[in-house]
C-alpha atoms as a PDB file:
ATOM      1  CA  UNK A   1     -17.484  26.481  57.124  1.00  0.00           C
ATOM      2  CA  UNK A   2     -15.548  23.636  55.265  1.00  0.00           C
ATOM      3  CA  UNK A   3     -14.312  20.638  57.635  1.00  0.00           C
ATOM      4  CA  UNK A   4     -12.139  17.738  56.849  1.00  0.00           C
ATOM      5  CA  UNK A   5     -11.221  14.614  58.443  1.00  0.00           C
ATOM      6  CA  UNK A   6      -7.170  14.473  58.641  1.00  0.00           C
ATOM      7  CA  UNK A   7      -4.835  11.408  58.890  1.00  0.00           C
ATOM      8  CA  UNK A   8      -2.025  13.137  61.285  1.00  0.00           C
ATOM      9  CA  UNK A   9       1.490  11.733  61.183  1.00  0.00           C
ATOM     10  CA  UNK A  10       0.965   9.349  64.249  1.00  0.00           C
ATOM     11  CA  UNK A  11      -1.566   7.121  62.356  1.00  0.00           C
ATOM     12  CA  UNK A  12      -4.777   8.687  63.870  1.00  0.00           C
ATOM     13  CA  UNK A  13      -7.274  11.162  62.241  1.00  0.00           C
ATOM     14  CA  UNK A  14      -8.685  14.208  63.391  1.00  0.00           C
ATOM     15  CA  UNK A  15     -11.614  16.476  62.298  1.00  0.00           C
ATOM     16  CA  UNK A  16     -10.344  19.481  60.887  1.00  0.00           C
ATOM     17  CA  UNK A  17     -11.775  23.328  60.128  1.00  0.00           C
ATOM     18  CA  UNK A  18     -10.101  24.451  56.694  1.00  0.00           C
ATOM     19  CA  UNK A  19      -8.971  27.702  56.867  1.00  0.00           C
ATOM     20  CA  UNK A  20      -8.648  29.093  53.449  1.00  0.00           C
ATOM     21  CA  UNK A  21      -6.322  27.537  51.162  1.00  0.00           C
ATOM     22  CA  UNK A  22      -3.583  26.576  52.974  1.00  0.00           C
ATOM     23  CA  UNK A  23      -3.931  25.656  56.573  1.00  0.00           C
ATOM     24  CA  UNK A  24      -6.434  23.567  58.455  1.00  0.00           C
ATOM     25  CA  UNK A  25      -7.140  23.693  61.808  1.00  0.00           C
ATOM     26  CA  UNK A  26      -7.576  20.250  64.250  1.00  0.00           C
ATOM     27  CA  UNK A  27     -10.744  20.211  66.163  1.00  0.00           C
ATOM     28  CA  UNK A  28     -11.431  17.730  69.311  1.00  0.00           C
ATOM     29  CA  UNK A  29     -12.732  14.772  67.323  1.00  0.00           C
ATOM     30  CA  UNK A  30     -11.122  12.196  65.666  1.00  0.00           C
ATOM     31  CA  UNK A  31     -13.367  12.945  62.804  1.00  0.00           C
ATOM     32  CA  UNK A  32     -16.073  14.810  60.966  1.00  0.00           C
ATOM     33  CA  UNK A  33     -19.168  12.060  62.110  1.00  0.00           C
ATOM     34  CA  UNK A  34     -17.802  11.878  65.803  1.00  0.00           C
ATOM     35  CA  UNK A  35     -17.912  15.817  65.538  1.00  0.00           C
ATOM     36  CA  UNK A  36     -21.191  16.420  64.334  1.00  0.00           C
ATOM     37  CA  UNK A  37     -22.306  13.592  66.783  1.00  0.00           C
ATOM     38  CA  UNK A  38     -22.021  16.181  69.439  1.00  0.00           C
ATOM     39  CA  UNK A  39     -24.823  17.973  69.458  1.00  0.00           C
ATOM     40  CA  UNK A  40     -22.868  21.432  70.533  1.00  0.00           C
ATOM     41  CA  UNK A  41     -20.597  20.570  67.011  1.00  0.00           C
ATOM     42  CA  UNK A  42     -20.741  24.494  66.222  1.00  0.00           C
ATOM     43  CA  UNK A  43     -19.774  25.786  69.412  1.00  0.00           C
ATOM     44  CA  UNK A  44     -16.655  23.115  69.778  1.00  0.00           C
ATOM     45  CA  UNK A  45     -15.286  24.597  66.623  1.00  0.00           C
ATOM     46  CA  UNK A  46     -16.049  28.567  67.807  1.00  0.00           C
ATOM     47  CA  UNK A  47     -14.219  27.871  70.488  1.00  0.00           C
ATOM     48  CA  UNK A  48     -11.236  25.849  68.872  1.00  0.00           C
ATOM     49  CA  UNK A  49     -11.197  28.945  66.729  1.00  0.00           C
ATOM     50  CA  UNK A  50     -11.380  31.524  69.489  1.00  0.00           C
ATOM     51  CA  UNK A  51      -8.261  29.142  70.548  1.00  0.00           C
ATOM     52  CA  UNK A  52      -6.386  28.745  67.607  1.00  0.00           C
ATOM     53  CA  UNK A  53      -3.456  31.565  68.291  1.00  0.00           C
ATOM     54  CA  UNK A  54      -2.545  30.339  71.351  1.00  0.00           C
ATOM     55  CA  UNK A  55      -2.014  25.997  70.265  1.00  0.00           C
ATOM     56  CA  UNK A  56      -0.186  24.692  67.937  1.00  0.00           C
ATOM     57  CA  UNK A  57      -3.664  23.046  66.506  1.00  0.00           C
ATOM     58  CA  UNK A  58      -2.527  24.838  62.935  1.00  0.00           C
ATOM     59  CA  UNK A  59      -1.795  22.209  60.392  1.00  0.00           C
ATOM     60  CA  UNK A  60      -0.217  23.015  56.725  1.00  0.00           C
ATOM     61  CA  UNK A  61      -2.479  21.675  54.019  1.00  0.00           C
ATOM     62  CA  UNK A  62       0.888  20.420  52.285  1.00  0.00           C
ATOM     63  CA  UNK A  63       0.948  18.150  55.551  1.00  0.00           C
ATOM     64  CA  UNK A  64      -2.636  17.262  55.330  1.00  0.00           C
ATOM     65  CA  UNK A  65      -3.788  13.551  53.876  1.00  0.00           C
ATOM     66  CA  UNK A  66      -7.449  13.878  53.384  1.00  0.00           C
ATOM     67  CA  UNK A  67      -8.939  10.974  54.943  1.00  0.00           C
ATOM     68  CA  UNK A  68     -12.727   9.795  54.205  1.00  0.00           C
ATOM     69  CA  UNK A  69     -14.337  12.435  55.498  1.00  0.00           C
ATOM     70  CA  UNK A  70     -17.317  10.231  57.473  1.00  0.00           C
ATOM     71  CA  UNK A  71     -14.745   6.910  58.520  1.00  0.00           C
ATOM     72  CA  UNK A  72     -17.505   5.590  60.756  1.00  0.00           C
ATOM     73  CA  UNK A  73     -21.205   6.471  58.658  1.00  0.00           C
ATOM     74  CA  UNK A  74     -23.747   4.343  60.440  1.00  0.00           C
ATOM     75  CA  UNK A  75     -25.302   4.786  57.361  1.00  0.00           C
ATOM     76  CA  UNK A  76     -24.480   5.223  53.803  1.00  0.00           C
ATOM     77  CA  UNK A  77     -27.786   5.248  51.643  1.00  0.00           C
ATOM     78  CA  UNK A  78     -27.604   6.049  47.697  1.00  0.00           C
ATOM     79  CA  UNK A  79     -30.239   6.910  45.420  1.00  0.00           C
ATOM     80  CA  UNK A  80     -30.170   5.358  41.899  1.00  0.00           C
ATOM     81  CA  UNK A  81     -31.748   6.955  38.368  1.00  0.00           C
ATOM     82  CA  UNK A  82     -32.175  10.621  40.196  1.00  0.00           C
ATOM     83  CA  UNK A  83     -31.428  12.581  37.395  1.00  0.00           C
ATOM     84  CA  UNK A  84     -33.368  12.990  34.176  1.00  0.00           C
ATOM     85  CA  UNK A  85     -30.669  12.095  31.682  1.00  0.00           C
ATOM     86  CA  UNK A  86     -29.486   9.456  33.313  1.00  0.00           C
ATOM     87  CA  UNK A  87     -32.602   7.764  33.959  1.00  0.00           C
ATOM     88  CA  UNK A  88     -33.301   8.203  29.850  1.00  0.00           C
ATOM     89  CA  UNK A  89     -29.826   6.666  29.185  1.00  0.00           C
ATOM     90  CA  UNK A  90     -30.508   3.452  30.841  1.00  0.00           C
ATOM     91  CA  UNK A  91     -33.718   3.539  28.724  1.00  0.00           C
ATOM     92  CA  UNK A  92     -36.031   3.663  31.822  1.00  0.00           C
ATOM     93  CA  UNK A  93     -39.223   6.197  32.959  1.00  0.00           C
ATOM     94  CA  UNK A  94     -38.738   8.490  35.836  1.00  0.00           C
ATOM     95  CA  UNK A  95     -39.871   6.902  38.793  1.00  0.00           C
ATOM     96  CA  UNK A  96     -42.607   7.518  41.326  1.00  0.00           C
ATOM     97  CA  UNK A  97     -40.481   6.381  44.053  1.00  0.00           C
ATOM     98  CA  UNK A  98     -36.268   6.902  44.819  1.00  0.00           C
ATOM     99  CA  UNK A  99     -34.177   3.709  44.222  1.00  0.00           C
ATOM    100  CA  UNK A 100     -32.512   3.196  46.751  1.00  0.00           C
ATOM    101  CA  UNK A 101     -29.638   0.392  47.875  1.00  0.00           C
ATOM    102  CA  UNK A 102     -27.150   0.843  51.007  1.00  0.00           C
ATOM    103  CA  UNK A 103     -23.189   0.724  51.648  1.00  0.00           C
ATOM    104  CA  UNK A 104     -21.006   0.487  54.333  1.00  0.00           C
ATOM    105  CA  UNK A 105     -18.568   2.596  55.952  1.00  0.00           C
ATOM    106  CA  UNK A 106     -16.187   0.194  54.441  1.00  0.00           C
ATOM    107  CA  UNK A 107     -16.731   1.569  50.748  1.00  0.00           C
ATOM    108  CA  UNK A 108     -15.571   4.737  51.902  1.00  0.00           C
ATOM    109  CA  UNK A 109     -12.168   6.361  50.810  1.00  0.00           C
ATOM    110  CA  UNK A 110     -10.059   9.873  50.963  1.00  0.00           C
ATOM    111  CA  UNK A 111     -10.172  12.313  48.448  1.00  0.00           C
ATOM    112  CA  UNK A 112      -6.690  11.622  46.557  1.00  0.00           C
ATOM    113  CA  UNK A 113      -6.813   7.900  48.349  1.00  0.00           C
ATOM    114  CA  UNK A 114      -5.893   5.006  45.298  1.00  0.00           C
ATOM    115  CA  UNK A 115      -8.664   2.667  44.680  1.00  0.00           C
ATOM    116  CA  UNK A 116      -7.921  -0.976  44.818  1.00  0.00           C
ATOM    117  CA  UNK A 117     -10.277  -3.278  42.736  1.00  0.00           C
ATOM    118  CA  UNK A 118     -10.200  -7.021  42.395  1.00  0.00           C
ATOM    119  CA  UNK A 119     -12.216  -9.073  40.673  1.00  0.00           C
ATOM    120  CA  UNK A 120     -14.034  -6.721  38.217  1.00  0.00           C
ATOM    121  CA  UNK A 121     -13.155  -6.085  35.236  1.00  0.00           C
ATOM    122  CA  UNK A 122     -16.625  -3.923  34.361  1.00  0.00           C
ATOM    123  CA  UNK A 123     -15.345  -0.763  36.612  1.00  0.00           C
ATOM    124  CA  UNK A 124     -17.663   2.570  35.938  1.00  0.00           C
ATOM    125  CA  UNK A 125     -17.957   6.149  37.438  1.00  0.00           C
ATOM    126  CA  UNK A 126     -20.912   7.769  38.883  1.00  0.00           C
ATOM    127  CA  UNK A 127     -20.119  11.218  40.323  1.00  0.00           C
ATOM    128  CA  UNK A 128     -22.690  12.812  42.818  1.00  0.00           C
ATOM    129  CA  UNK A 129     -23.451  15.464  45.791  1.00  0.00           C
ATOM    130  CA  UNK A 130     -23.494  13.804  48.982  1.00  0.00           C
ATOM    131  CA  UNK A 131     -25.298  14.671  51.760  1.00  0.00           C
ATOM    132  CA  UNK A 132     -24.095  15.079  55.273  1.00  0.00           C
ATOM    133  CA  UNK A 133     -26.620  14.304  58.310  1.00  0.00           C
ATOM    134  CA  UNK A 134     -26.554  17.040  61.404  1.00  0.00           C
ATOM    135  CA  UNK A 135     -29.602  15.821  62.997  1.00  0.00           C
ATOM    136  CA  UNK A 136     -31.532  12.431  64.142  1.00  0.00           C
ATOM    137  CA  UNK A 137     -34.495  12.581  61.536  1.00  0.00           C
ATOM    138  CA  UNK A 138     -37.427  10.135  61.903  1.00  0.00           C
ATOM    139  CA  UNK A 139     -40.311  10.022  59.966  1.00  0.00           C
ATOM    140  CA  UNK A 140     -39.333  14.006  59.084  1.00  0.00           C
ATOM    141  CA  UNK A 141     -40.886  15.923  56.660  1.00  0.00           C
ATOM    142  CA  UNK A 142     -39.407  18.090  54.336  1.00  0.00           C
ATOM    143  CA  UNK A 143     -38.510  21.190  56.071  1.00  0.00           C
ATOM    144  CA  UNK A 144     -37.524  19.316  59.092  1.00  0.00           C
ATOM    145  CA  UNK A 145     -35.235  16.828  56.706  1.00  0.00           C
ATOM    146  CA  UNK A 146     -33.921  20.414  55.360  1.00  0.00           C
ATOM    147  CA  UNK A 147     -33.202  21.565  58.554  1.00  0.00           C
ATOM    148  CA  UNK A 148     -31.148  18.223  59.361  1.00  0.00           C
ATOM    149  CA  UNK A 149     -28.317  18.705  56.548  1.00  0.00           C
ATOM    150  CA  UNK A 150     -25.310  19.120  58.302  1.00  0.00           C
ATOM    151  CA  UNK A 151     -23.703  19.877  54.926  1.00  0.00           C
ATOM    152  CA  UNK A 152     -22.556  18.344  51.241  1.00  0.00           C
ATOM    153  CA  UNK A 153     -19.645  16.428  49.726  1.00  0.00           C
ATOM    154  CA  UNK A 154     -18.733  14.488  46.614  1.00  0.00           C
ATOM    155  CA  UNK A 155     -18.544  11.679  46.462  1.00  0.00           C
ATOM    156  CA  UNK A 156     -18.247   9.082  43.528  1.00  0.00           C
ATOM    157  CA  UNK A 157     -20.235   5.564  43.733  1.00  0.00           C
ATOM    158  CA  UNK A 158     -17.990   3.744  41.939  1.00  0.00           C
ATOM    159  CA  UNK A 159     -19.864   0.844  40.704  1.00  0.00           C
ATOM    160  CA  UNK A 160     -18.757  -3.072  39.265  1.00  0.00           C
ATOM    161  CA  UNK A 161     -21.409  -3.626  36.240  1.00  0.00           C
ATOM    162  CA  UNK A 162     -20.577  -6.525  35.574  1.00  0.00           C
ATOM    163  CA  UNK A 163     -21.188  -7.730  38.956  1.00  0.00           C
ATOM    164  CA  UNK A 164     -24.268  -5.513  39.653  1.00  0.00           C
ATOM    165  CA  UNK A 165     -25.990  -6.757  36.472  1.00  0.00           C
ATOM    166  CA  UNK A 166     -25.756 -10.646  37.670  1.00  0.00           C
ATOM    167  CA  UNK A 167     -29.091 -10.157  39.463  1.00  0.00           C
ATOM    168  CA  UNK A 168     -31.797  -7.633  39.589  1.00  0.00           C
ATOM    169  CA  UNK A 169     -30.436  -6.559  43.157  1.00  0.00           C
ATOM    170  CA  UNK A 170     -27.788  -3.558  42.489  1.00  0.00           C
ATOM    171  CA  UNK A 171     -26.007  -4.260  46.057  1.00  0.00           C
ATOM    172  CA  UNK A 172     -23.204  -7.165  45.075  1.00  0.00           C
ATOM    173  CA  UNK A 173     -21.884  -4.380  42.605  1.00  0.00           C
ATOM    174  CA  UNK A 174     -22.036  -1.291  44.429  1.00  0.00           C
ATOM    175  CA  UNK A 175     -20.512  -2.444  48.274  1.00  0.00           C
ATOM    176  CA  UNK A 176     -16.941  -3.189  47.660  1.00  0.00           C
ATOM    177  CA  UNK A 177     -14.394  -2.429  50.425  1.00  0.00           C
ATOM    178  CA  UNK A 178     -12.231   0.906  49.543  1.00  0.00           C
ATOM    179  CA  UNK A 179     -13.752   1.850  46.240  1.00  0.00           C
ATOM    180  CA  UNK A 180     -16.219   4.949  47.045  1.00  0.00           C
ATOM    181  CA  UNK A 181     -14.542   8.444  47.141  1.00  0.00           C
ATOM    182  CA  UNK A 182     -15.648  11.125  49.818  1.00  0.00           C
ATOM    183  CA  UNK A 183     -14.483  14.619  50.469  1.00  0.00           C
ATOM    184  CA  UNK A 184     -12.403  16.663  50.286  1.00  0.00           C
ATOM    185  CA  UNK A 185     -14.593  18.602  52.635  1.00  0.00           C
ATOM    186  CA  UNK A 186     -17.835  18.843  53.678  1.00  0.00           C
ATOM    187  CA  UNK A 187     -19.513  22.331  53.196  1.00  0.00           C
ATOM    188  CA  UNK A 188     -22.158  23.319  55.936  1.00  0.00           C
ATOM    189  CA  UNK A 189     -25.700  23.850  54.680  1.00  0.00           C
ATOM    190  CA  UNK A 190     -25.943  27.722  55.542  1.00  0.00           C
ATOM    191  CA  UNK A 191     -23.135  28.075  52.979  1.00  0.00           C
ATOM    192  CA  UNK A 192     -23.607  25.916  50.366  1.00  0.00           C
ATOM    193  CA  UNK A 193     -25.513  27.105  47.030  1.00  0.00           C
ATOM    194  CA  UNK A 194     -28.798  25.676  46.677  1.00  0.00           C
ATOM    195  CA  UNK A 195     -28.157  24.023  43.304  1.00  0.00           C
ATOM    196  CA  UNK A 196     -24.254  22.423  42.515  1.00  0.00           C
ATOM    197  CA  UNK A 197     -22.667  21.190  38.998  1.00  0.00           C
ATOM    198  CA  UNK A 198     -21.493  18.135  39.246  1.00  0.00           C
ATOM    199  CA  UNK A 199     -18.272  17.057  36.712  1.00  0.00           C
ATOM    200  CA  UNK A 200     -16.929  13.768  36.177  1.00  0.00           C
ATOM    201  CA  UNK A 201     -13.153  13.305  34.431  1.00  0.00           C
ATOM    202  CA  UNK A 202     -11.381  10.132  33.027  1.00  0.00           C
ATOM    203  CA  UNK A 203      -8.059  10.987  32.916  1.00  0.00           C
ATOM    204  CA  UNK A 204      -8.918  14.604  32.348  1.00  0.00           C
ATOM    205  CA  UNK A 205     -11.887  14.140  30.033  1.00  0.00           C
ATOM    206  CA  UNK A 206     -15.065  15.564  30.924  1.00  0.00           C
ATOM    207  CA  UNK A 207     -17.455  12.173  30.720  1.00  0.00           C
ATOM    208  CA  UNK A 208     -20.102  13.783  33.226  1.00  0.00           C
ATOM    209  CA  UNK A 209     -21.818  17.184  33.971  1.00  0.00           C
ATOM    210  CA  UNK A 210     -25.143  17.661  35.109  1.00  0.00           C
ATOM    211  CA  UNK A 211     -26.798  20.000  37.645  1.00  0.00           C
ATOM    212  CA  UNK A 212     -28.813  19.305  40.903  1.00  0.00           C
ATOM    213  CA  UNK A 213     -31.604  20.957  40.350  1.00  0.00           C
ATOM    214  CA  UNK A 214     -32.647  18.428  37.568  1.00  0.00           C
ATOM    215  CA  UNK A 215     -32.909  15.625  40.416  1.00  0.00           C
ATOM    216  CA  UNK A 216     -35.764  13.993  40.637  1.00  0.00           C
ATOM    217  CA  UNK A 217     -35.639  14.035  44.643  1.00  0.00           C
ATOM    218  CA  UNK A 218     -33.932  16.297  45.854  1.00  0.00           C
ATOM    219  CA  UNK A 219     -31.834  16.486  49.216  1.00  0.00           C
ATOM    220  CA  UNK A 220     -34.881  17.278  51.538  1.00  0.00           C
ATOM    221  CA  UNK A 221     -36.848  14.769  49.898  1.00  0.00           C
ATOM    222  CA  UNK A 222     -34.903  12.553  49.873  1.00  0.00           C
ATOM    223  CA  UNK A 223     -33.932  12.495  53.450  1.00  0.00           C
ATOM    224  CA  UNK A 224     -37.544  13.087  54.559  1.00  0.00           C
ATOM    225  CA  UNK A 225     -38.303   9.815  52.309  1.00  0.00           C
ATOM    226  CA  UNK A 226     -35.559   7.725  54.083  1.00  0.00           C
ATOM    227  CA  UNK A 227     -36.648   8.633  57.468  1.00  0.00           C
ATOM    228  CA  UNK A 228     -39.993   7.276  56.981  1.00  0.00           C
ATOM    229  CA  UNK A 229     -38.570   3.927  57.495  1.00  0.00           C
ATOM    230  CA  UNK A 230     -35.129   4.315  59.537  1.00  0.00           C
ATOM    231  CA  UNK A 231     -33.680   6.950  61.172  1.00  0.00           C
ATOM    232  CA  UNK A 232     -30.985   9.384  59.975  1.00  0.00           C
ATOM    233  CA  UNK A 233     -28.431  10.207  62.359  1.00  0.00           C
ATOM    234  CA  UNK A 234     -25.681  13.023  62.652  1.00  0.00           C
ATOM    235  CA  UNK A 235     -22.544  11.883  60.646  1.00  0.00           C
ATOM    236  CA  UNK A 236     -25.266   9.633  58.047  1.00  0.00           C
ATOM    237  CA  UNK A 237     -24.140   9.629  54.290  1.00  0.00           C
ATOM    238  CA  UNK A 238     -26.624  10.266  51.548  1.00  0.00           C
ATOM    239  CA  UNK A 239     -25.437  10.091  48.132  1.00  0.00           C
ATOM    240  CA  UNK A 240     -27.897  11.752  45.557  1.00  0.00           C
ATOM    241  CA  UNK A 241     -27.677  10.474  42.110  1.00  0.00           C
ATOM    242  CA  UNK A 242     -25.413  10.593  39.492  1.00  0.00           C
ATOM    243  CA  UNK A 243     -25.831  12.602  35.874  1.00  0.00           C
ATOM    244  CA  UNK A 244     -25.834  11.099  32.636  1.00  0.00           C
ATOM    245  CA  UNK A 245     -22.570   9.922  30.907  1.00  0.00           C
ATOM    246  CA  UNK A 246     -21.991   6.819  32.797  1.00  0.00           C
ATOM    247  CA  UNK A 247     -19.621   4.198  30.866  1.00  0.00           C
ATOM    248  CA  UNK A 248     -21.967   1.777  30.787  1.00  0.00           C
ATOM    249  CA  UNK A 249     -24.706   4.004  28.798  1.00  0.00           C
ATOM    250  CA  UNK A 250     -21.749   4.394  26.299  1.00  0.00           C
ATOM    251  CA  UNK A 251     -22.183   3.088  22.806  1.00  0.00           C
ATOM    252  CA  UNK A 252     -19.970   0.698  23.169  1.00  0.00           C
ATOM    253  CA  UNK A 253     -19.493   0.440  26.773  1.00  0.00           C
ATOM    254  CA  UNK A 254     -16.619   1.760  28.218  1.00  0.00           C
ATOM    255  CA  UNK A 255     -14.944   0.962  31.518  1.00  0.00           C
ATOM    256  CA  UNK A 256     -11.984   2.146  33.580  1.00  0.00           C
ATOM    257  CA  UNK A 257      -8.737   1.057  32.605  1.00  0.00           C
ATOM    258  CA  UNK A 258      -5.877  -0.036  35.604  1.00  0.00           C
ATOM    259  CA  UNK A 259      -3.815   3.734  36.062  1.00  0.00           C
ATOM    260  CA  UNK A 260      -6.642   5.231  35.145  1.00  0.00           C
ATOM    261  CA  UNK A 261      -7.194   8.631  37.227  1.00  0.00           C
ATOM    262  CA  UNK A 262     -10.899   9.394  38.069  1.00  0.00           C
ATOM    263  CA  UNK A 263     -11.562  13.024  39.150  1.00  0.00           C
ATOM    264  CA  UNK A 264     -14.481  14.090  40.181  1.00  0.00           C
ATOM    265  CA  UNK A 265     -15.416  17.881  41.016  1.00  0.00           C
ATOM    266  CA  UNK A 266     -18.654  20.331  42.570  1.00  0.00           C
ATOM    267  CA  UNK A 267     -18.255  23.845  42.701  1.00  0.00           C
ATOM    268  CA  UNK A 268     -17.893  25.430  45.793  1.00  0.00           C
ATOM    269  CA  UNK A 269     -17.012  21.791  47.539  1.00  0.00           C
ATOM    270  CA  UNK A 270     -13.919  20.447  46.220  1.00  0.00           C
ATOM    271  CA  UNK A 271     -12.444  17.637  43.938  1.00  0.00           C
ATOM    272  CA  UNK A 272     -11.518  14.184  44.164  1.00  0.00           C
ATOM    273  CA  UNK A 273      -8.647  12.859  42.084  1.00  0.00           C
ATOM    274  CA  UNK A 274      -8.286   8.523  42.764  1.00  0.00           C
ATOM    275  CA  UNK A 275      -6.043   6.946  40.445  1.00  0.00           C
ATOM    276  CA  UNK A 276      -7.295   3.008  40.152  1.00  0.00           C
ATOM    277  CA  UNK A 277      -5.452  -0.364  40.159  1.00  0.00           C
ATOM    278  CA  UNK A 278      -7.552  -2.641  38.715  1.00  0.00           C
ATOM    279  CA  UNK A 279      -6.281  -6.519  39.743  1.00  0.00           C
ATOM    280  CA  UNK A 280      -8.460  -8.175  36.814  1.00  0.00           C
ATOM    281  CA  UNK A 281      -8.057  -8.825  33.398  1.00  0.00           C
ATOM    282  CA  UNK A 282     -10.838  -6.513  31.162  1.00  0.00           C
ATOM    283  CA  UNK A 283     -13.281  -9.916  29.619  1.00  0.00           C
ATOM    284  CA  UNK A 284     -12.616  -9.660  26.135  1.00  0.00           C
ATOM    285  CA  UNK A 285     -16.368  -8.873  25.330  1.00  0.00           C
ATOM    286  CA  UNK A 286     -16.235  -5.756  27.432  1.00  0.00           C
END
């Protein structure tokens, strides 16, 4: 199943079941994290289902404004150089251990939401499978951590060089309020493929493509790895790594541009289309 967190026209949100192309339907939570947060989640959307030709639960997707599909993660952890191109184009060796640095529920936007940025003028793209937690997961292992995906998403972690590079710590350029991309949907794990292609556009040019199963650590690993030291709970974020073709691994560099329209796409999940304002002037060496 696909499922959606919807901004409805009083101002609220509302987890949503997509069904097919055209319609959604509302489920009893105000979103996708407080759904899976109950741990009967499947059965609540049988039964909305079961329930859906006698209520007016039915929403149009023309009506629908995708918002971030996880509005409250408790946790959003991201994994750095996790594919092998990538980790070559920043002239580094694969690592022994993931690199990993933290968000907030903050970061997070809609699928088609604008991005506001001010202050950077070093904006790049990263486009990566997210993971969806459906299951506390403490010091898991593998096949436990595999059995605790909810689902995937894409996301994008949108990230401000010029503010990550000021110190060896990547956090002061990854963390900023409204600039991370989530959705459209998250697909449950006992649908999704095993492998996804991830694509990255600039204004409709490809700029990224790379495959999953070149990661480094993969999903299960990667959430058994977290949960050694802090517990994953239902409606926890875990972005994966993003392929090679960064702008910053450019020759020269190359950064987004205010108007610029960042699209980013996995097959089988969805596409995210954010279309950036960018509030500072480009430095003149960028």
């Amino acid at each position: 199943m696909k499922l959606a967190t919807l901004r409805t026209a009083t101002g609220s949100t509302t987890a949503a079941l997509a069904m097919g192309a055209d319609s959604y339907l509302a489920l009893p939570a105000p979103d996708v994290g407080a759904l899976l947060a109950k741990p009967e989640w499947r059965a609540v959307v049988e039964a909305a289902v079961e329930a859906a030709a006698s209520n007016d639960q039915v929403i149009a997707a023309a009506d629908a404004d995708l918002a971030p599909l996880l509005p409250r993660a408790g946790k959003v952890i991201c994994c750095g150089l996790n594919y092998g191109d990538h980790i070559q184009e920043m002239g580094r060796e694969l690592p022994e251990y993931p690199t990993l640095f933290a968000k907030y529920a903050d970061t997070l936007v809609g699928a088609n939401d604008a991005v506001e940025v001010h202050g950077s003028g070093r904006v790049d793209w990263e486009a990566e499978l997210a993971v969806v937690v459906g299951s506390e997961l403490f010091r898991a292992d593998e096949d436990e951590a595999r059995e605790g995906i909810a689902g995937y998403t894409v996301a994008n972690d949108v990230s401000m060089r010029d503010w990550q590079n000021r110190t060896l710590q990547w956090f002061q350029g990854k963390a900023w309020d409204g600039t991370t991309p989530v959705g459209p949907v998250m697909v449950t794990a006992d649908e999704a493929g095993e492998h996804f292609d991830v694509r990255g556009y600039v204004n409709g040019e490809l700029v990224q493509q790379g495959n999953t199963s070149t990661l480094v650590f993969g999903p299960a690993r990667l959430l058994s790895y977290i949960s050694q030291f802090t517990v994953l709970r239902p409606g926890d974020l875990v972005l994966t790594g993003t392929p090679g073709g960064v702008g910053m691994g450019m020759t020269p560099p190359r950064y987004l541009k205010d108007g610029d329209v960042l699209t980013t796409e996995i097959d089988g999940i969805g596409r995210l289309e954010n279309q950036f304002r960018i509030h500072a002037p480009v430095p003149a060496n960028a």
